[in-house]
Every structure is written in structure tokens, then in C-alpha cells.
N, C-alpha and C. Protein backbone atom coordinates (compact mmCIF):
# COMPACT_ATOMS: atom_id res chain seq x y z
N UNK A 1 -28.22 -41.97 43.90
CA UNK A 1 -29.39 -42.81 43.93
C UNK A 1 -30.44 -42.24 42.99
N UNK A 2 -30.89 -42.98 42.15
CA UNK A 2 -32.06 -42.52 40.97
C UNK A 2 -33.08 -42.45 41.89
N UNK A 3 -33.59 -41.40 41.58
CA UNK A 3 -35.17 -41.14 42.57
C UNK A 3 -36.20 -40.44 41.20
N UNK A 4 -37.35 -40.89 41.73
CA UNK A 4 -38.64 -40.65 40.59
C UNK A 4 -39.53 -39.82 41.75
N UNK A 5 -39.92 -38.50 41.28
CA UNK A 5 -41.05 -38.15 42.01
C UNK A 5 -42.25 -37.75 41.26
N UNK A 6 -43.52 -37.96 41.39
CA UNK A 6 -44.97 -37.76 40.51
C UNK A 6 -45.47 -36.31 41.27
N UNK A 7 -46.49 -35.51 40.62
CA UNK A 7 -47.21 -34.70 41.40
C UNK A 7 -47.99 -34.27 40.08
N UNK A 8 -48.83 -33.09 40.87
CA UNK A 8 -50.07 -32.99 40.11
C UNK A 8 -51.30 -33.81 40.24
N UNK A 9 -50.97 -34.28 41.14
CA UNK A 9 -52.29 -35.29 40.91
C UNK A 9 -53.47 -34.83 42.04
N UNK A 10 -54.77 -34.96 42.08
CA UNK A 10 -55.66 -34.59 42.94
C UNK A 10 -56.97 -34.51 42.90
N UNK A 11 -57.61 -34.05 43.07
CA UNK A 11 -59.15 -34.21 42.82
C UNK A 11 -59.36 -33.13 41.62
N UNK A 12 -60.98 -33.76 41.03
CA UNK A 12 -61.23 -33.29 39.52
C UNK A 12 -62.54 -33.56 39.43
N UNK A 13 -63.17 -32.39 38.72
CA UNK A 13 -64.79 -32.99 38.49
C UNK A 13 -64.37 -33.68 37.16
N UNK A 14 -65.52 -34.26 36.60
CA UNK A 14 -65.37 -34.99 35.29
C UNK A 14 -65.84 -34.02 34.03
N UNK A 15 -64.65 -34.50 32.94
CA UNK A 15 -64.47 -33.18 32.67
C UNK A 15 -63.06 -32.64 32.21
N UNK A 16 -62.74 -32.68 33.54
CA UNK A 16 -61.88 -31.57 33.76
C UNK A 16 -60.32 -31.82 33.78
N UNK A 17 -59.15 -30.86 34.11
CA UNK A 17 -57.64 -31.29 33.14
C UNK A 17 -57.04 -31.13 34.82
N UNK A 18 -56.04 -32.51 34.37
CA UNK A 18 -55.04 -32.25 35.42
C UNK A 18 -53.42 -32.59 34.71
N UNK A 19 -52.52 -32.08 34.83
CA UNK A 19 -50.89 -32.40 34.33
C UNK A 19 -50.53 -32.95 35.23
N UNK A 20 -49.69 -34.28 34.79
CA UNK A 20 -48.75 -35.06 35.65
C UNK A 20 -47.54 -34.46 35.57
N UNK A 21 -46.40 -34.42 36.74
CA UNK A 21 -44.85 -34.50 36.26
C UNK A 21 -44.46 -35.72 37.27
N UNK A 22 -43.52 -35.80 36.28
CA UNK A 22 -42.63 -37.04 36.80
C UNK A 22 -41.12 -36.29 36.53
N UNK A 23 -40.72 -35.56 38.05
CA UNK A 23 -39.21 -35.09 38.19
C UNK A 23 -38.04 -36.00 38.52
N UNK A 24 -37.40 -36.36 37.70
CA UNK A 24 -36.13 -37.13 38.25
C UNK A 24 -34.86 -36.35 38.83
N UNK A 25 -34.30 -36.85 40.13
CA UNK A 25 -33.10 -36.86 40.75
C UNK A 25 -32.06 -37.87 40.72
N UNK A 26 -30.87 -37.61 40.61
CA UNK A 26 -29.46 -38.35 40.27
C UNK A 26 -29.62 -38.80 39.12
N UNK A 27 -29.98 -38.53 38.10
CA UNK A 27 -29.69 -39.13 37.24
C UNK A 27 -30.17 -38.18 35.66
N UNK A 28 -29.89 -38.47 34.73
CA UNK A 28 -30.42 -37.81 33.70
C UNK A 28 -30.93 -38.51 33.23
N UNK A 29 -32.43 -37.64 33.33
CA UNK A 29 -33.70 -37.98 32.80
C UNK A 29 -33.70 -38.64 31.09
N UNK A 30 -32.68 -37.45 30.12
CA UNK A 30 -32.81 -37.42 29.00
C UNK A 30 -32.39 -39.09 28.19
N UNK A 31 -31.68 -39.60 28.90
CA UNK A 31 -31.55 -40.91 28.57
C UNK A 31 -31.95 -42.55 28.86
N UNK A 32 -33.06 -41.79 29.27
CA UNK A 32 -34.37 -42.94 30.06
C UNK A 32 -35.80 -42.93 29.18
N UNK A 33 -36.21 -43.74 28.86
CA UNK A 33 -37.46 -44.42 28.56
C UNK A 33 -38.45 -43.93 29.73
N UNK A 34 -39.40 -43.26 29.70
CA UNK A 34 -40.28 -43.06 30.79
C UNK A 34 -41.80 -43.98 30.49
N UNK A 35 -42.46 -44.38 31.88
CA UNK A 35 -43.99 -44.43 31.47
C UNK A 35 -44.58 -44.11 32.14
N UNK A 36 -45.67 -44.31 31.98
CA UNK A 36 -46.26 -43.45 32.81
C UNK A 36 -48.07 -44.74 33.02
N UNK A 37 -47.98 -45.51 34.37
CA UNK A 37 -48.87 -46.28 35.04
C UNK A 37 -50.12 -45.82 35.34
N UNK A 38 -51.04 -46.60 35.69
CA UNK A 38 -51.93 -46.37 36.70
C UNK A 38 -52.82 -47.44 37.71
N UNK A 39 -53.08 -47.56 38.50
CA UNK A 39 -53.33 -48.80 39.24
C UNK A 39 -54.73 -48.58 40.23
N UNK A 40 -55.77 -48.96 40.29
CA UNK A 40 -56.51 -49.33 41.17
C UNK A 40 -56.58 -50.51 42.34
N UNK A 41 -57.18 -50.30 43.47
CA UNK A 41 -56.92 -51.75 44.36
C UNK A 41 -58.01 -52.66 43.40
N UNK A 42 -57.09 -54.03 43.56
CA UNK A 42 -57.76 -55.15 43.43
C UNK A 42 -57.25 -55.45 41.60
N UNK A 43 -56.74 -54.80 41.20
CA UNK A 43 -56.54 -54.76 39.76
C UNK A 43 -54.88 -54.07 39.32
N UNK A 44 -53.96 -55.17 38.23
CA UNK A 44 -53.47 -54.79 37.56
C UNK A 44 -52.77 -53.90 37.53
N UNK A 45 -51.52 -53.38 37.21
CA UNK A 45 -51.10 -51.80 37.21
C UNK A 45 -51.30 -52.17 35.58
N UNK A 46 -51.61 -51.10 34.84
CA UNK A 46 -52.15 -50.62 33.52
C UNK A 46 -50.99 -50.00 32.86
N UNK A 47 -50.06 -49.98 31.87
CA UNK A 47 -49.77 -48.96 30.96
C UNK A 47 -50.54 -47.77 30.48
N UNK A 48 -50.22 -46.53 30.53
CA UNK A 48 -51.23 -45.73 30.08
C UNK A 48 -50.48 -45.02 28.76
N UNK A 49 -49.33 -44.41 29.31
CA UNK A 49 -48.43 -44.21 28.18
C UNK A 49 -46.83 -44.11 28.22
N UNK A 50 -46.25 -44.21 27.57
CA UNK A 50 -44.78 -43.78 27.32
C UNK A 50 -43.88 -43.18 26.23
N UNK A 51 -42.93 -42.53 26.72
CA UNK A 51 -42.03 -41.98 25.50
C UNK A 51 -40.64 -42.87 25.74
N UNK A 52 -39.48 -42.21 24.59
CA UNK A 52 -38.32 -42.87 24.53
C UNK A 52 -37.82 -42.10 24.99
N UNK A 53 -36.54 -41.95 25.26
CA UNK A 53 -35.56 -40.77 24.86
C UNK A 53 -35.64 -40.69 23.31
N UNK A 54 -35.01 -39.12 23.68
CA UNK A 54 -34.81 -38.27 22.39
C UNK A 54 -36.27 -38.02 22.11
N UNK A 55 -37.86 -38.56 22.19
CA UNK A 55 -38.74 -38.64 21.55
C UNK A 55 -38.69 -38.98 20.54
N UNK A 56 -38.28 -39.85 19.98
CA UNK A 56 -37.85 -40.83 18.67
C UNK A 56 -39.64 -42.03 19.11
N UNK A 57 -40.18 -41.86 19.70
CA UNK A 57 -41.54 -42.70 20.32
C UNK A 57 -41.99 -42.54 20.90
N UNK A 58 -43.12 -42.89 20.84
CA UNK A 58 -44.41 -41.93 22.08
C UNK A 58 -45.39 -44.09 22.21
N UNK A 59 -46.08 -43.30 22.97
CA UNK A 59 -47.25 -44.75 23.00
C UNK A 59 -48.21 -44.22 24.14
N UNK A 60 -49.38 -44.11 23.23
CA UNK A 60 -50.52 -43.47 24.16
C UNK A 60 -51.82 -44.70 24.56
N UNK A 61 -52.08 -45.65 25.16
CA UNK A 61 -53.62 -46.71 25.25
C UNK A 61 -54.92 -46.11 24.59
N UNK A 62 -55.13 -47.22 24.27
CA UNK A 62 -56.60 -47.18 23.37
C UNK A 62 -57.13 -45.86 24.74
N UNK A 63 -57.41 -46.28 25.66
CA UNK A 63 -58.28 -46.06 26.43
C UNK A 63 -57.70 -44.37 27.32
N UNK A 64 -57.28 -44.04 26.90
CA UNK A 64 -57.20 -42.35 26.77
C UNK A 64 -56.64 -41.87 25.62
N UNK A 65 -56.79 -42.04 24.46
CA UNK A 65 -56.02 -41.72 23.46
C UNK A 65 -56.87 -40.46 22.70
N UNK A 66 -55.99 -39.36 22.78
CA UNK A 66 -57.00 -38.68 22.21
C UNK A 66 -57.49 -37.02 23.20
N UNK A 67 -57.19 -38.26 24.65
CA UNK A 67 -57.30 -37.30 25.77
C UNK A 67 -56.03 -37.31 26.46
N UNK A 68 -55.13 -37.91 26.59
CA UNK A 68 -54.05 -37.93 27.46
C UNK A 68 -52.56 -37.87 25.99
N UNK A 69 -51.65 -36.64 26.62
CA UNK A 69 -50.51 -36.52 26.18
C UNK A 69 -49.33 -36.77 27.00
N UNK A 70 -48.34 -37.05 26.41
CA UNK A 70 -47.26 -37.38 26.94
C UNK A 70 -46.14 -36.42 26.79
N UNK A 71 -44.89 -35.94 27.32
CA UNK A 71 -44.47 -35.03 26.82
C UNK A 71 -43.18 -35.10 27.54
N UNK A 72 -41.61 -34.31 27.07
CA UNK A 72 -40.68 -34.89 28.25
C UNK A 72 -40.04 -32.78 27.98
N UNK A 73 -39.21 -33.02 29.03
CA UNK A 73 -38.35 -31.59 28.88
C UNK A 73 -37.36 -32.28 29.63
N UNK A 74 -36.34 -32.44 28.76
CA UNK A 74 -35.46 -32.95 29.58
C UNK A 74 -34.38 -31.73 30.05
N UNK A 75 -34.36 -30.76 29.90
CA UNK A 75 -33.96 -29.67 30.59
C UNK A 75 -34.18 -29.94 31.85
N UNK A 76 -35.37 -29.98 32.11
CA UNK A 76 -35.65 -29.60 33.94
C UNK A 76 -35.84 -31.25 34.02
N UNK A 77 -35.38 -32.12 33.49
CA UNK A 77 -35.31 -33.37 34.20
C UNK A 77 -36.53 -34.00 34.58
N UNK A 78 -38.24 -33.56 33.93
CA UNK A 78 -39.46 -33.95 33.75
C UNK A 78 -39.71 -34.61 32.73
N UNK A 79 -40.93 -35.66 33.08
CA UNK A 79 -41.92 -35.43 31.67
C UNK A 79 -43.44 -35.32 32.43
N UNK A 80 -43.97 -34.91 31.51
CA UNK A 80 -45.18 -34.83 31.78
C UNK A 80 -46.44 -35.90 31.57
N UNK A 81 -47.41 -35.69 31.94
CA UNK A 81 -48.78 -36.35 31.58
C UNK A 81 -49.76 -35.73 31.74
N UNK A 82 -50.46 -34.77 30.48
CA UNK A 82 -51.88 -33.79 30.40
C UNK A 82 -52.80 -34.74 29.98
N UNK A 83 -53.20 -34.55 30.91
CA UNK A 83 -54.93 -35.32 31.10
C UNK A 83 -56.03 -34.29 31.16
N UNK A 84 -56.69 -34.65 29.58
CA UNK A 84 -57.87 -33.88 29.21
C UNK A 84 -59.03 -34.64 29.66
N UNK A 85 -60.87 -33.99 29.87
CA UNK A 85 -61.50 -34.78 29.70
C UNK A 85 -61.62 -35.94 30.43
N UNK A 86 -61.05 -35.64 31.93
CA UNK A 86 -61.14 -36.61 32.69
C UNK A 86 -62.46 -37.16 33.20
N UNK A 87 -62.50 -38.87 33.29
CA UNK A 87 -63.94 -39.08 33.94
C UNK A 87 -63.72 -40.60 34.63
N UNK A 88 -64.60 -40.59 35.50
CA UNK A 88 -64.46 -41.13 36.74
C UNK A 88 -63.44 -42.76 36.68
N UNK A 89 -63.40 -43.47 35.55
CA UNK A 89 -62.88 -44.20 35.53
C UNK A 89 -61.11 -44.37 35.15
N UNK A 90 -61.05 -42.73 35.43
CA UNK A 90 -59.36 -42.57 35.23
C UNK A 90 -59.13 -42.60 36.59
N UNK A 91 -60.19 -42.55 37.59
CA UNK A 91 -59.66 -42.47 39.11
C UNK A 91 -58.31 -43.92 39.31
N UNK A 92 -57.37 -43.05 39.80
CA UNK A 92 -56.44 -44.32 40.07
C UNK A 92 -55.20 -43.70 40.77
N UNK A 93 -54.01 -44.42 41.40
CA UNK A 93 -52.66 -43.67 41.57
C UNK A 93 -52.19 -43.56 40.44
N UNK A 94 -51.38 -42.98 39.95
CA UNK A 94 -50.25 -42.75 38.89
C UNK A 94 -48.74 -42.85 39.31
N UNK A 95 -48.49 -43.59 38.49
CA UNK A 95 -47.08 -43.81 38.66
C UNK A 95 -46.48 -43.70 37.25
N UNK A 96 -44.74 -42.98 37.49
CA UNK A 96 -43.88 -42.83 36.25
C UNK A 96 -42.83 -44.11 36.58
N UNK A 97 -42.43 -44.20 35.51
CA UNK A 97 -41.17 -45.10 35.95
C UNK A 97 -40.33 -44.89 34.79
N UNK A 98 -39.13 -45.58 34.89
CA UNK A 98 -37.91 -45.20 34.06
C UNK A 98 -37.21 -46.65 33.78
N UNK A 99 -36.60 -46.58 32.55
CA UNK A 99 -35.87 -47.81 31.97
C UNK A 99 -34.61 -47.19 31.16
N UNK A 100 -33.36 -47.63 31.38
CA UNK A 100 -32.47 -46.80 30.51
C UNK A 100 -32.62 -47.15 28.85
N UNK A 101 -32.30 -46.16 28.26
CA UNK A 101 -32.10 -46.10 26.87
C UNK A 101 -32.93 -46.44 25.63
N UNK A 102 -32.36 -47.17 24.84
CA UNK A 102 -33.45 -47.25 23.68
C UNK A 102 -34.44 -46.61 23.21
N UNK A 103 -34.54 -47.22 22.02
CA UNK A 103 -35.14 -46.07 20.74
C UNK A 103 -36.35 -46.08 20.91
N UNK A 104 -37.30 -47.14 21.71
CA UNK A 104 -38.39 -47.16 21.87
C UNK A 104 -39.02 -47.12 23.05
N UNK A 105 -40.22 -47.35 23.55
CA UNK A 105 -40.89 -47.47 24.97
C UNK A 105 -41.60 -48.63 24.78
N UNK A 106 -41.91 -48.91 26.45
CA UNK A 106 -43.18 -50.18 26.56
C UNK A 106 -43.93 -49.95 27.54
N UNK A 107 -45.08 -50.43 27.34
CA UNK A 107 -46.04 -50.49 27.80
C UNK A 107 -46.20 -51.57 28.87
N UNK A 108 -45.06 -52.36 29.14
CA UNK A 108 -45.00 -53.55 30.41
C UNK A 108 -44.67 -52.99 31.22
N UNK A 109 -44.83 -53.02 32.70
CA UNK A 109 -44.22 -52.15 33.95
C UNK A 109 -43.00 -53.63 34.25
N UNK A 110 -42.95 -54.68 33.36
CA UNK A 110 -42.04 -54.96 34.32
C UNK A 110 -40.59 -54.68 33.23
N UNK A 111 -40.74 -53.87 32.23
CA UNK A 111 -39.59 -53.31 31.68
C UNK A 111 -39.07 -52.63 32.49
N UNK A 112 -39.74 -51.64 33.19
CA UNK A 112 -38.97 -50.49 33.85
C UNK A 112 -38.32 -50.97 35.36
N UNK A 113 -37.05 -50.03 35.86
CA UNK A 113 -36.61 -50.65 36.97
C UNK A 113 -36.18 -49.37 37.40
N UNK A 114 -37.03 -48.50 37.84
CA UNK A 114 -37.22 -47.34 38.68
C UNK A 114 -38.34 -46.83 38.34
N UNK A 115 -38.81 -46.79 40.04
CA UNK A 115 -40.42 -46.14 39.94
C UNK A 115 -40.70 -45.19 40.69
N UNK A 116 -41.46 -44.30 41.24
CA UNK A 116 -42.36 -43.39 41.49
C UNK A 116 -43.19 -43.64 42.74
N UNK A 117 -43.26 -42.75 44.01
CA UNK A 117 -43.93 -43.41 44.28
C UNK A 117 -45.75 -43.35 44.19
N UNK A 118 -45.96 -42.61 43.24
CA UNK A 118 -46.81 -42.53 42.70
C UNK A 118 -48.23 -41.10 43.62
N UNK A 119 -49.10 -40.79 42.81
CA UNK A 119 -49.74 -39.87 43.02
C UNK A 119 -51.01 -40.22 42.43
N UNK A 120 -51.88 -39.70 43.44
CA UNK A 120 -53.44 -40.37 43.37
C UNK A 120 -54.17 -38.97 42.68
N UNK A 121 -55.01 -40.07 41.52
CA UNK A 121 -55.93 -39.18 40.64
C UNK A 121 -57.33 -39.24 41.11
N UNK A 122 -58.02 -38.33 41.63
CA UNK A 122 -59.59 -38.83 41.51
C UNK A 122 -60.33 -38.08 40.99
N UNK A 123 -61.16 -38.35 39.96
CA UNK A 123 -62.38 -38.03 39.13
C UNK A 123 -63.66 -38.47 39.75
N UNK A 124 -64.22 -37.14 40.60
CA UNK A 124 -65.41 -37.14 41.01
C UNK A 124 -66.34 -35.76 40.70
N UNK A 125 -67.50 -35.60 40.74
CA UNK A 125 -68.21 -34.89 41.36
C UNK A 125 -68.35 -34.44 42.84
């Protein structure tokens, strides 16, 4: 059974850095498309970013670009999400999800068909 787990996530003044992982079980990571969500109530789940396999593509949003990296190790069956410069309007859950193969990533959550069950970010004082 493909399983997605998130962590890292937690409280933060603004400011300040938190790393996502997104560890996969049963399956190898290295040949999955990852992204990496975020969702508030009442609104949308958001693309924030994604890679391909191989890293042959990355895709970071206007709206952390600059501050948020993406990153995979497919050794230990992760990828990551370093979040610099966090501020209050990154507050949200995070979710990874996975899509097999291809050379590229997307930014639609309804590409992917394994998810996460996600991990809550908050940017406060």
C-alpha cells in the first residue's frame, strides 16, 4: 500500500524557517512526481511547489518563490520543503502528494493520486 507521510510542520514566529518532509512507504519514491499543497478552511487547496523524478523539473509559485525550496533524496525515500522567511499568510496544512512518472510536475492537485495526510503550518507571533 503507497503511504505518504508529512512532518516538520509547527509553529513559527514570522520570519522564521521550518523544513517539510514528505517520507514515502511501499513504494519508490524515486519514480514519482511529488507536490507539495497547502490549504486553508474555506479556500482552495493551492499548489505551492513540485519536482519530477530524476529532478529533470522543479516548479516553485509566484507566491513563495524565492523563499521556499523544493528538494528530493530519493535514497531515504523523502523530499523536502525549506521554508524561509515565513509570514503569517503561509499559515495553512501542508500536504505532499505523488503521481507516477514523467519528466515533468504540476501544479493541479487533481494530477496526483496519493496524498498525505498532511501537517499544519502556523506563522504567528
Amino acid at each position: 500500500q503507497l503511504q505518504l507521510v508529512e512532518s516538520g510542520g509547527g509553529l513559527v514566529q514570522p520570519g522564521g524557517s521550518l523544513r517539510l518532509s514528505c517520507t514515502a512507504s511501499g513504494f519508490t519514491l524515486g519514480n514519482y512526481a511529488i507536490g507539495w499543497f497547502r490549504q486553508v478552511p474555506g479556500k482552495e487547496r493551492e499548489g505551492v511547489s513540485c519536482i519530477s523524478k530524476r529532478y529533470d523539473y522543479t516548479y516553485v509559485d509566484d507566491s513563495v518563490k524565492g523563499r521556499f525550496t523544493i528538494s528530493r533524496d530519493d535514497a531515504k525515500n523523502t523530499v523536502y520543503l525549506q521554508m524561509n522567511s515565513l509570514n503569517p499568510e503561509d499559515t495553512a496544512v501542508y500536504y505532499c502528494a505523488a503521481v507516477w512518472g514523467g519528466s515533468s510536475c504540476s501544479r493541479a492537485a487533481f494530477e496526483y493520486t496519493d496524498w498525505g495526510p498532511g501537517t499544519q503550518v502556523t506563522v504567528s507571533s
